[in-house]
C-alpha atoms as a PDB file:
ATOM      1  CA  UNK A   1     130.892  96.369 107.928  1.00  0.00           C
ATOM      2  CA  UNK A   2     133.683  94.404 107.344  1.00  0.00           C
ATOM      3  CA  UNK A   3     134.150  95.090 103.658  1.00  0.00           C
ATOM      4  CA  UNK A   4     134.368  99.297 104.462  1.00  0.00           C
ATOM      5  CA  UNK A   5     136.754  98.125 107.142  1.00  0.00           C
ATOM      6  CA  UNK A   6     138.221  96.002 104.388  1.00  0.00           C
ATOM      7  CA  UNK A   7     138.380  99.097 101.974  1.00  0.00           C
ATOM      8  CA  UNK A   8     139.237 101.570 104.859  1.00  0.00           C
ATOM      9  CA  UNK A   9     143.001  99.674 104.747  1.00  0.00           C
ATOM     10  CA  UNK A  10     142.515  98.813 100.726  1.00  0.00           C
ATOM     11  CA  UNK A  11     142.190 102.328  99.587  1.00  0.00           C
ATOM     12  CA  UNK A  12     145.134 104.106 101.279  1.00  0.00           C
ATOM     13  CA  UNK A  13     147.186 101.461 100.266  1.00  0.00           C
ATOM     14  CA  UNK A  14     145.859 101.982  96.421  1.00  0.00           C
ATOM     15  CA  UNK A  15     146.656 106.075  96.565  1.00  0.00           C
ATOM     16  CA  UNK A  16     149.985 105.451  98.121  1.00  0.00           C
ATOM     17  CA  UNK A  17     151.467 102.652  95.510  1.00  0.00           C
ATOM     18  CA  UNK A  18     149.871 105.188  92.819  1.00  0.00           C
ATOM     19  CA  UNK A  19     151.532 107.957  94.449  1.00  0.00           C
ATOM     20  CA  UNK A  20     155.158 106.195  94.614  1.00  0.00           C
ATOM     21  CA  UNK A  21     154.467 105.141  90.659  1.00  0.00           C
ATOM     22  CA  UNK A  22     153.980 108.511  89.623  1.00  0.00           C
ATOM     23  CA  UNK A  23     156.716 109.853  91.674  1.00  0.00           C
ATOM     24  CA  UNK A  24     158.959 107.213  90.202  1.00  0.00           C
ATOM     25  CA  UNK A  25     157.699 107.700  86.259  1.00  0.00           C
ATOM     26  CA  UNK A  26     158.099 111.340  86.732  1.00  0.00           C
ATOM     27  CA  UNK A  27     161.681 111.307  88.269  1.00  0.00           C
ATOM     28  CA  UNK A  28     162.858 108.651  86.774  1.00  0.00           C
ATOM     29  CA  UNK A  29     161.782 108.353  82.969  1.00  0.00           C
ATOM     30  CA  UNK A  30     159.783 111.954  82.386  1.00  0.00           C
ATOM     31  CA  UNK A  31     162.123 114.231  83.290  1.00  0.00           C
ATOM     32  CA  UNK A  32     165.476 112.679  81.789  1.00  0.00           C
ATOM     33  CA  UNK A  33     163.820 112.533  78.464  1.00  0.00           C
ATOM     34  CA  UNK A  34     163.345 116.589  79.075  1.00  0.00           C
ATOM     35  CA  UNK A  35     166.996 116.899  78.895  1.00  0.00           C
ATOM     36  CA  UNK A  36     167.034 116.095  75.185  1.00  0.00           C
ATOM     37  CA  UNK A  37     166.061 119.439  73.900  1.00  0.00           C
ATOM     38  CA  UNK A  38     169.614 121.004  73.517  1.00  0.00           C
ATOM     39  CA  UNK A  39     168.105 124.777  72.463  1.00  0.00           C
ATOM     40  CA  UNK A  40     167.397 125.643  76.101  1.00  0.00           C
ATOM     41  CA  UNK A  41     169.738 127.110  78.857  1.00  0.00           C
ATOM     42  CA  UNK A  42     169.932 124.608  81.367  1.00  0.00           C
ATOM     43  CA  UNK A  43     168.312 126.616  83.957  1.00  0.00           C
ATOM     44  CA  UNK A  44     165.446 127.617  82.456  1.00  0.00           C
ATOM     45  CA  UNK A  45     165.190 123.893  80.717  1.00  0.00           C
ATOM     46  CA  UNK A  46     162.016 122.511  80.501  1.00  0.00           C
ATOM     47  CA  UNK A  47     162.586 119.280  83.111  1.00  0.00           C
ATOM     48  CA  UNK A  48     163.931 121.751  85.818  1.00  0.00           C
ATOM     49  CA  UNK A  49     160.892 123.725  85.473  1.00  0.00           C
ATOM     50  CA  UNK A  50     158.316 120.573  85.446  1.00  0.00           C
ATOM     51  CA  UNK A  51     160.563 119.090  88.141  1.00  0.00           C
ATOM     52  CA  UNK A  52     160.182 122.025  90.214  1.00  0.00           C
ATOM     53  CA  UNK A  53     156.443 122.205  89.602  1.00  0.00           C
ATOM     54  CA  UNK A  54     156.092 118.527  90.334  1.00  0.00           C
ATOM     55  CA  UNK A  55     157.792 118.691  93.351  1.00  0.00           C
ATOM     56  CA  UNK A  56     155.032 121.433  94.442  1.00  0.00           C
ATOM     57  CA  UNK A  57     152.000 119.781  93.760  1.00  0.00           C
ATOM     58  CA  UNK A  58     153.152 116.464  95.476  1.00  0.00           C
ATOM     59  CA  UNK A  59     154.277 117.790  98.284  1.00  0.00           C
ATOM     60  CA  UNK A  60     151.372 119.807  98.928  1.00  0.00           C
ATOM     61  CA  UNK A  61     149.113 116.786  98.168  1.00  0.00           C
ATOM     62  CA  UNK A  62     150.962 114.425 100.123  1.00  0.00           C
ATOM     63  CA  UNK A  63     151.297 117.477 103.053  1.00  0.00           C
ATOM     64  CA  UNK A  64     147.500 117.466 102.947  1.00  0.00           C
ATOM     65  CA  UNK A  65     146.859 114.211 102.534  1.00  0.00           C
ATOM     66  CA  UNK A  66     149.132 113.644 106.096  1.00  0.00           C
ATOM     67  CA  UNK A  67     147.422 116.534 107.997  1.00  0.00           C
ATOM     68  CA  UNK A  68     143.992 115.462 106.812  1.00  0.00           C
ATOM     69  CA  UNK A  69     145.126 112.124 108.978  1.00  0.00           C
ATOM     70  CA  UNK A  70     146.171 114.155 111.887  1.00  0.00           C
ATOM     71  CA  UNK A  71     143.700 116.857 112.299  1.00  0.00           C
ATOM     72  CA  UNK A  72     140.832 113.693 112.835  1.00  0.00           C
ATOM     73  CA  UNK A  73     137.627 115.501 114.117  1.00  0.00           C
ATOM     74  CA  UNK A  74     137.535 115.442 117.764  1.00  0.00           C
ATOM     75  CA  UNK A  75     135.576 112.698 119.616  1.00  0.00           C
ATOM     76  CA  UNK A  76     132.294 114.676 121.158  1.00  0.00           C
ATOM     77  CA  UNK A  77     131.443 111.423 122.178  1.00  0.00           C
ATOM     78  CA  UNK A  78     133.870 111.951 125.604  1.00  0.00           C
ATOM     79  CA  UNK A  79     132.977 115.609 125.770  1.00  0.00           C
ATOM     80  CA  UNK A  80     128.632 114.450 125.440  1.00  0.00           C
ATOM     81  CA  UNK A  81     129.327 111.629 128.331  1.00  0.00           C
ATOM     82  CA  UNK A  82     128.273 109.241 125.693  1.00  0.00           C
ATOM     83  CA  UNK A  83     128.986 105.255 126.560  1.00  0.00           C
ATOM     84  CA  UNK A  84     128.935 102.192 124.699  1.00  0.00           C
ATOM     85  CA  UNK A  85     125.218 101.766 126.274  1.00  0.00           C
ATOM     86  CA  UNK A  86     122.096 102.715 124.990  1.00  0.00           C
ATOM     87  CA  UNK A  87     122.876 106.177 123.841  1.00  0.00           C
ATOM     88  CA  UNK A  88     125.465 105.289 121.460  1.00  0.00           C
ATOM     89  CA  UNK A  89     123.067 102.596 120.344  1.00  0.00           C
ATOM     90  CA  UNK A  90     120.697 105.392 119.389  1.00  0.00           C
ATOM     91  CA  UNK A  91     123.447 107.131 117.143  1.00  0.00           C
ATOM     92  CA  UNK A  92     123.764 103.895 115.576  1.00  0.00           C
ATOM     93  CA  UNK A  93     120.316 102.862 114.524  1.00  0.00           C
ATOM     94  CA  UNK A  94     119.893 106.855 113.656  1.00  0.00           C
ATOM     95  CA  UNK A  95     116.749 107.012 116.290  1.00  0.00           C
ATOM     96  CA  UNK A  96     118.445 109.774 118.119  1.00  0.00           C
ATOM     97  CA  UNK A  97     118.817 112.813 116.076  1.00  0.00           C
ATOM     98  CA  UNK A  98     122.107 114.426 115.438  1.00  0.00           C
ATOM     99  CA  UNK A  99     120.929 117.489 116.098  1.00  0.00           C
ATOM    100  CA  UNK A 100     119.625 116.991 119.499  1.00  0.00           C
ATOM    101  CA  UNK A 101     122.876 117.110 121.355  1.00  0.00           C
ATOM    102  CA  UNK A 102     125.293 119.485 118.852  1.00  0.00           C
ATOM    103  CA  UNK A 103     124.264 120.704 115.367  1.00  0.00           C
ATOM    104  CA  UNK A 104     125.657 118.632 112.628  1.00  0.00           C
ATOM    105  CA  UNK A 105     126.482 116.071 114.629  1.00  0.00           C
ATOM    106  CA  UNK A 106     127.259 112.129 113.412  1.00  0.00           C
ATOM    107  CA  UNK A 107     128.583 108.864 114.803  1.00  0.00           C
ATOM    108  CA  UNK A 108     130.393 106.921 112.654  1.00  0.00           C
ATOM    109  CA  UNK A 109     130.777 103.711 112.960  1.00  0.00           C
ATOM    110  CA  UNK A 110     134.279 102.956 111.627  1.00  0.00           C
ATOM    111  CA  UNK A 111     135.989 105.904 113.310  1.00  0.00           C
ATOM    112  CA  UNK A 112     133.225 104.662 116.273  1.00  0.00           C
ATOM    113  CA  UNK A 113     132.939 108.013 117.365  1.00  0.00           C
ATOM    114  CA  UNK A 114     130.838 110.948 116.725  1.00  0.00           C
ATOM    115  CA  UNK A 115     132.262 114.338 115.666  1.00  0.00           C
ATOM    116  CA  UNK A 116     130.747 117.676 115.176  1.00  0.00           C
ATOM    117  CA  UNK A 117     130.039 119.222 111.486  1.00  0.00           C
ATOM    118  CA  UNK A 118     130.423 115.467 110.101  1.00  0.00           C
ATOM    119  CA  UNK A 119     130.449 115.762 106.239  1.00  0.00           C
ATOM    120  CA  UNK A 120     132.069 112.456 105.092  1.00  0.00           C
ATOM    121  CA  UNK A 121     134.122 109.167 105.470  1.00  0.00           C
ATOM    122  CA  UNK A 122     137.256 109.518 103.162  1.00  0.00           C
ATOM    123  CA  UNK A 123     138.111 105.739 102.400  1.00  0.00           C
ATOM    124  CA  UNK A 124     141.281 107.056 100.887  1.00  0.00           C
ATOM    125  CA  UNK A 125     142.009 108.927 104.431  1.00  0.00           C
ATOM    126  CA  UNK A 126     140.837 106.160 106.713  1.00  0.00           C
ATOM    127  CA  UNK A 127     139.724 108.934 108.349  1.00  0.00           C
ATOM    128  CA  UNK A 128     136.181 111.220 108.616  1.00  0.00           C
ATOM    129  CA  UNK A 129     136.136 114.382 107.107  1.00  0.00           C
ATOM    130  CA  UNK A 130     134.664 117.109 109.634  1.00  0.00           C
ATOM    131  CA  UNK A 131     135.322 120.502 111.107  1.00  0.00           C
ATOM    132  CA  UNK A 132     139.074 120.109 111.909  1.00  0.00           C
ATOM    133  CA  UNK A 133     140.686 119.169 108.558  1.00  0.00           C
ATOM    134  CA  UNK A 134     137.943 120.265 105.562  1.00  0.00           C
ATOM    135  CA  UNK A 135     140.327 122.938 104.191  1.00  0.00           C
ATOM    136  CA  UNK A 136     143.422 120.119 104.398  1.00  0.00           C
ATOM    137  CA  UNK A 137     140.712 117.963 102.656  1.00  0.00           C
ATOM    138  CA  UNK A 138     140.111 120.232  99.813  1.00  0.00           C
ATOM    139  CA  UNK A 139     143.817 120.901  99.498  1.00  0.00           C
ATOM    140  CA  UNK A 140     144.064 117.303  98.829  1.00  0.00           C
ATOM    141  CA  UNK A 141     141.592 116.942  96.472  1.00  0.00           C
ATOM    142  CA  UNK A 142     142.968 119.891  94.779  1.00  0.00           C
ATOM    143  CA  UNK A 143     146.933 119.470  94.333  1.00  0.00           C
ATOM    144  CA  UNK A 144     145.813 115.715  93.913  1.00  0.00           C
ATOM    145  CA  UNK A 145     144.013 117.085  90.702  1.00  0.00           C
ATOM    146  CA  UNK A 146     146.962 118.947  89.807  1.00  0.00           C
ATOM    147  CA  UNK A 147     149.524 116.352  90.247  1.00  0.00           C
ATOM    148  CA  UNK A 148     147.469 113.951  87.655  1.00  0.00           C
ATOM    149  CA  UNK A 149     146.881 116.844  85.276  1.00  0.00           C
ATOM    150  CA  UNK A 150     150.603 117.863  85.092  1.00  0.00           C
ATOM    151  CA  UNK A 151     151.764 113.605  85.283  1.00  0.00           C
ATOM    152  CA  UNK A 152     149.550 112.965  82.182  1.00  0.00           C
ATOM    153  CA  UNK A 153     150.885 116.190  80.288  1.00  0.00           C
ATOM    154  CA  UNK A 154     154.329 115.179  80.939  1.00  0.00           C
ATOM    155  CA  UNK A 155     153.461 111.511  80.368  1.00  0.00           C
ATOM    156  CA  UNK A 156     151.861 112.486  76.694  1.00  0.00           C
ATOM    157  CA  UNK A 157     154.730 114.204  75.841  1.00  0.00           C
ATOM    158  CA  UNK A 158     156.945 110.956  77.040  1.00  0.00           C
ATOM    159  CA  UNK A 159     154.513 108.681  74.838  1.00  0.00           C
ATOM    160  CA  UNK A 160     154.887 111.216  71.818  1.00  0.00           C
ATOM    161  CA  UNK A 161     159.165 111.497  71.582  1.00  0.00           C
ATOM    162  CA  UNK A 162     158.935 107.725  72.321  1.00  0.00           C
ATOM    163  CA  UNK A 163     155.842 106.550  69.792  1.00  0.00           C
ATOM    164  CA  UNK A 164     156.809 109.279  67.379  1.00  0.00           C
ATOM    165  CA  UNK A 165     153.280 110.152  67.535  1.00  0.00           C
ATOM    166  CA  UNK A 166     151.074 113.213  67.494  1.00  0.00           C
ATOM    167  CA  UNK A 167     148.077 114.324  70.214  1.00  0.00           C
ATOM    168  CA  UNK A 168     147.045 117.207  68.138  1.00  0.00           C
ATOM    169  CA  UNK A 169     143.852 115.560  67.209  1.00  0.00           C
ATOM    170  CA  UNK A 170     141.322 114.837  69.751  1.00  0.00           C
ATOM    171  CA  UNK A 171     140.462 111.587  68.700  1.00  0.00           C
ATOM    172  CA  UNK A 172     144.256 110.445  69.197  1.00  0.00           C
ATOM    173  CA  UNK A 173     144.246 110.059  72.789  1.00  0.00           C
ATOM    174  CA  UNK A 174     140.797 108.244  72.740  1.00  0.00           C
ATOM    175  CA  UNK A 175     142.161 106.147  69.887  1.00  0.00           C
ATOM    176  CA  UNK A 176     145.261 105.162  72.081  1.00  0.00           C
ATOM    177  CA  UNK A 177     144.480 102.616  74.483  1.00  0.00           C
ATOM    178  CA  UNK A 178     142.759  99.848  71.993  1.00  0.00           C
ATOM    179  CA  UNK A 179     145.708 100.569  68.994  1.00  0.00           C
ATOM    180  CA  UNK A 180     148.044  99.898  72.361  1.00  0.00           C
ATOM    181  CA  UNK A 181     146.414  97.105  73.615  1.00  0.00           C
ATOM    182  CA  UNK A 182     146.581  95.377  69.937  1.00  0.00           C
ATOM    183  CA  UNK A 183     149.992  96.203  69.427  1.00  0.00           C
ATOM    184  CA  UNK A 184     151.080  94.846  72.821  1.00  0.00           C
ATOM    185  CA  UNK A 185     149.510  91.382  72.407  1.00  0.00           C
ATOM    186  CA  UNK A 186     151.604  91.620  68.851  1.00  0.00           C
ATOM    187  CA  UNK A 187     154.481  92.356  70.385  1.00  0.00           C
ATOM    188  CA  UNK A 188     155.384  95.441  68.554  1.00  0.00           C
ATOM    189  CA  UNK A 189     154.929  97.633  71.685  1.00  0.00           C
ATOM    190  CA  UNK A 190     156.958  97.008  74.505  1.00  0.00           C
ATOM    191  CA  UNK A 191     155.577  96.522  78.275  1.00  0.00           C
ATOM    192  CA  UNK A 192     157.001  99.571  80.017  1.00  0.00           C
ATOM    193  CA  UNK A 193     155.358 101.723  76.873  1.00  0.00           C
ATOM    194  CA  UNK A 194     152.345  99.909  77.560  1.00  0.00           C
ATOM    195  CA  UNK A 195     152.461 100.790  81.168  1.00  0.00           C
ATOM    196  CA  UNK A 196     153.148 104.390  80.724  1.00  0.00           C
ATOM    197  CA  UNK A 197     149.850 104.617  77.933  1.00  0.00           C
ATOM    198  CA  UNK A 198     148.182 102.713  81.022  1.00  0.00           C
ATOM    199  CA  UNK A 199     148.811 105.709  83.785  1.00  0.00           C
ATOM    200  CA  UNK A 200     147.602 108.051  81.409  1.00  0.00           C
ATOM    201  CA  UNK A 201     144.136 107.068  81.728  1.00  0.00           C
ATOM    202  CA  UNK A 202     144.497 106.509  85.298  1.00  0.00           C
ATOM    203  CA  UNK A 203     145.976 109.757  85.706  1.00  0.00           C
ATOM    204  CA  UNK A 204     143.018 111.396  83.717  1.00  0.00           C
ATOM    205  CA  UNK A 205     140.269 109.544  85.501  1.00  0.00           C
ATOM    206  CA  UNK A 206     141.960 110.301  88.701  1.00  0.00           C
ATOM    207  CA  UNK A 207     142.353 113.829  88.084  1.00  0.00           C
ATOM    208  CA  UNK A 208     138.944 114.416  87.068  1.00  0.00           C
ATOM    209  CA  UNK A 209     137.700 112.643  89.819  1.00  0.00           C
ATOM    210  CA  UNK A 210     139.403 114.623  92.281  1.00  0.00           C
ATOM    211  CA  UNK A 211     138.537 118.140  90.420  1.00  0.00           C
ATOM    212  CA  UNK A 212     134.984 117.327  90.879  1.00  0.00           C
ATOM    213  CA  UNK A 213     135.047 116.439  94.500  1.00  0.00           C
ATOM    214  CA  UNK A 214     136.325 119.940  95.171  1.00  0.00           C
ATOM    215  CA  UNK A 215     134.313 121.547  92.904  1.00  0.00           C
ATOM    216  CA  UNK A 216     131.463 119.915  94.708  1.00  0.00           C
ATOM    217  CA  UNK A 217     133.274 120.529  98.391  1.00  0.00           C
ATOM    218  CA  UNK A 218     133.453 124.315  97.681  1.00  0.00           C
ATOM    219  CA  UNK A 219     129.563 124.689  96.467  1.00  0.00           C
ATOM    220  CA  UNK A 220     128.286 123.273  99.421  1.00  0.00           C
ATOM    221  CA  UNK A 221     130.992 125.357 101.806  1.00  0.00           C
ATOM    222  CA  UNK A 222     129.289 128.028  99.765  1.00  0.00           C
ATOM    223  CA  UNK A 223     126.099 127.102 100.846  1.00  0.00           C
ATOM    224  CA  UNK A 224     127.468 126.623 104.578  1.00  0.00           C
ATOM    225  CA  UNK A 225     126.020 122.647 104.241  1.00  0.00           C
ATOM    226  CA  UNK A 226     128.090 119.277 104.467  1.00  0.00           C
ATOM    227  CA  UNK A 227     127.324 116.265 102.194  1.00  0.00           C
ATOM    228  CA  UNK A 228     125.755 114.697 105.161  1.00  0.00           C
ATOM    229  CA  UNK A 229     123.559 117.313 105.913  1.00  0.00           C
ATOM    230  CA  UNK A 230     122.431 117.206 102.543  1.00  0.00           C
ATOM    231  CA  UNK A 231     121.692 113.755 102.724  1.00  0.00           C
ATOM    232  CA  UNK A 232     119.917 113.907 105.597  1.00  0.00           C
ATOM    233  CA  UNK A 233     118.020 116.999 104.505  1.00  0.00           C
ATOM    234  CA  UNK A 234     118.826 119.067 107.557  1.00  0.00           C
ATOM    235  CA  UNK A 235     118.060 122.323 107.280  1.00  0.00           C
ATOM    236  CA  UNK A 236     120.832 124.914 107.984  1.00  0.00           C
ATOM    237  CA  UNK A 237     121.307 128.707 108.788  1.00  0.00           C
ATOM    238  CA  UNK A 238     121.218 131.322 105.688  1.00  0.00           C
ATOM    239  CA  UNK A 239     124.672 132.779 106.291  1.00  0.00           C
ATOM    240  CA  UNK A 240     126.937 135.212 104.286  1.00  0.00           C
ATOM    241  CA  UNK A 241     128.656 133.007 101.595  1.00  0.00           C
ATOM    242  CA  UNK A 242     131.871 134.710 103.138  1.00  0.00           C
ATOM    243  CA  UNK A 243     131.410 133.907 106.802  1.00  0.00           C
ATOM    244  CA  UNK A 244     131.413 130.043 105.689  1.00  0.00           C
ATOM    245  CA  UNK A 245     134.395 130.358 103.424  1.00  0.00           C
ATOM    246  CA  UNK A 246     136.184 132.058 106.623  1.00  0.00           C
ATOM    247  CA  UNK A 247     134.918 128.990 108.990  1.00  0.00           C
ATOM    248  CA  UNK A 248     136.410 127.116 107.034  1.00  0.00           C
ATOM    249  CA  UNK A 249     139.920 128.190 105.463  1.00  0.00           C
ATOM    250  CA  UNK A 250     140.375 130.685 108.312  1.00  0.00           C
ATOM    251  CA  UNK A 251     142.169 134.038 107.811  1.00  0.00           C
ATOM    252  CA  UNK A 252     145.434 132.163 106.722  1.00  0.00           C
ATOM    253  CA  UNK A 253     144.052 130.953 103.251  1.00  0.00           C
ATOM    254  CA  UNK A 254     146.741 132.107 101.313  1.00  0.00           C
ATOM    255  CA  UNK A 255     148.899 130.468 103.236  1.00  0.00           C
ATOM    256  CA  UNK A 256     146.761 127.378 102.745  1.00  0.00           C
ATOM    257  CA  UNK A 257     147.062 127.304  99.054  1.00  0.00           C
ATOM    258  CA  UNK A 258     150.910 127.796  99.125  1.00  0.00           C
ATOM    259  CA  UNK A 259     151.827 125.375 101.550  1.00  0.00           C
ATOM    260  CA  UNK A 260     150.101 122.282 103.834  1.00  0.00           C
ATOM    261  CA  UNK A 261     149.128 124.108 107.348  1.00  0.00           C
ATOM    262  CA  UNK A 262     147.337 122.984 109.914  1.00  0.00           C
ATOM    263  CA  UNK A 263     143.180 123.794 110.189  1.00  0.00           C
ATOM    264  CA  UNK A 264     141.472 126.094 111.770  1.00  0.00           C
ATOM    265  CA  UNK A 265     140.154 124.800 114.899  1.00  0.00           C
ATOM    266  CA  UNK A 266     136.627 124.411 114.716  1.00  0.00           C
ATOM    267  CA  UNK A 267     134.152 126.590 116.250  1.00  0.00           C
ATOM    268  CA  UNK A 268     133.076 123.921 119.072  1.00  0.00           C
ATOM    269  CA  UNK A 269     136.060 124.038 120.539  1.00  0.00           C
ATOM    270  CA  UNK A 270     136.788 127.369 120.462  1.00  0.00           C
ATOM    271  CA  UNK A 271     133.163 128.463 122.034  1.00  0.00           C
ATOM    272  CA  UNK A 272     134.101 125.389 124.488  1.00  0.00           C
ATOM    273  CA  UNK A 273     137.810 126.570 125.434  1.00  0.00           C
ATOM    274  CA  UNK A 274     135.609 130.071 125.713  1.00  0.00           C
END
């Protein structure tokens, strides 16, 4: 328990340094060098554009990433009458079933309470991921994707002008990263180069990382399940694959996908406010 607490402080801190670096690398070194092309008006130029998009994907990553924070999943522990007695005792040793108070039901142990329609603890969140803040989740996980896909275009083309090298075979950018490393330890690379070449695979694995989480996130939405459902091989309702897109992203999806809004409230509390 006390290394996921550990983590549960670790990995924010990790996304948040990586977040200021790219921020940083892309205002500060990518999209200068853009100004170098002289052919281009300078409002269409190709680092106002990138800026622009930049600035779009990380705020709407960093907007989710803050709401997802916010919008925790209400306690049901205060609403069930639960204590710190026996009964939340049986949540922890999993000999009650989740079920047997409110469907979908968990108690977890580092947010030590239980919420409704519990699909996962998000180390990078320090928060669980339930009913309240899914579609802020998936935002996240989506203009997080983004953001790594567009810093490791920009950063390729940075590497390119600056190496005088070519990415239009495949095998260059697997080839990168050892020819780096050897010409680093022979000094014929220098560090901030070697930093950049770095971020690029962090920005891929990231990136790809990220993609597949949502990916995965919007299958089982889909399917109207959560990851700890799945787990736990609870069986759910056969439901309409739009109803459970609509539970989730609400009637305001667009909206959603343009900018970082608040959650639909979750259907407990609405039949409870009922």
């Amino acid at each position: 328990m006390l290394v996921l607490r550990l983590l549960n402080v670790v990995a924010p801190a990790y996304f948040l340094c990586i977040s200021l670096v790219t921020f940083v690398l892309q205002i500060f070194v990518f999209i200068p060098s853009m100004f170098r092309d002289p052919s281009t008006t300078q409002l269409f130029s190709p680092a106002l554009l990138h800026g622009a998009l930049f600035l779009f994907l990380s705020a709407n990553a960093l907007g989710n990433y803050v709401l997802v924070i916010q919008s925790s999943p209400e306690d049901l522990g205060k609403d069930l009458n639960l204590g710190k007695g026996a009964e939340v005792a049986d949540w922890l040793d999993g000999s009650r079933s989740p079920g047997s108070a409110l469907p979908s039901t968990h108690f977890c142990r580092l947010c030590a309470r239980v919420t409704q329609r519990h699909d996962h603890h998000c180390f990078f969140t320090g928060n669980c991921i339930g009913s309240r803040n899914m579609r802020n989740f998936i935002m996240f996980c989506l203009y997080t994707s983004l953001a790594c896909l567009d810093s490791l275009v920009a950063g390729m083309a940075y590497i390119s002008a600056t190496l005088s090298m070519s990415f239009a075979d495949p095998l260059a950018f697997l080839t990168l990263l050892p020819h780096s490393i050897s010409q680093f330890f022979s000094g014929a690379l220098l560090s901030s180069e070697m930093f950049v070449i770095l971020m690029l695979y962090l920005w891929l694995g990231i990136g790809l990382a990220c993609a597949g989480f949502c990916c995965h996130q919007m299958l089982l939405i889909l399917r109207g399940q959560t990851r700890y459902q799945v787990r736990k091989g609870m069986v759910v309702r056969a439901r309409p694959w739009r109803e459970n897109l609509q539970e989730v992203f609400g009637k305001k999806w667009l909206l959603g996908l343009l900018i970082p809004v608040q959650n639909v409230e979750s259907s407990y509390r609405r039949q409870k406010e009922k």
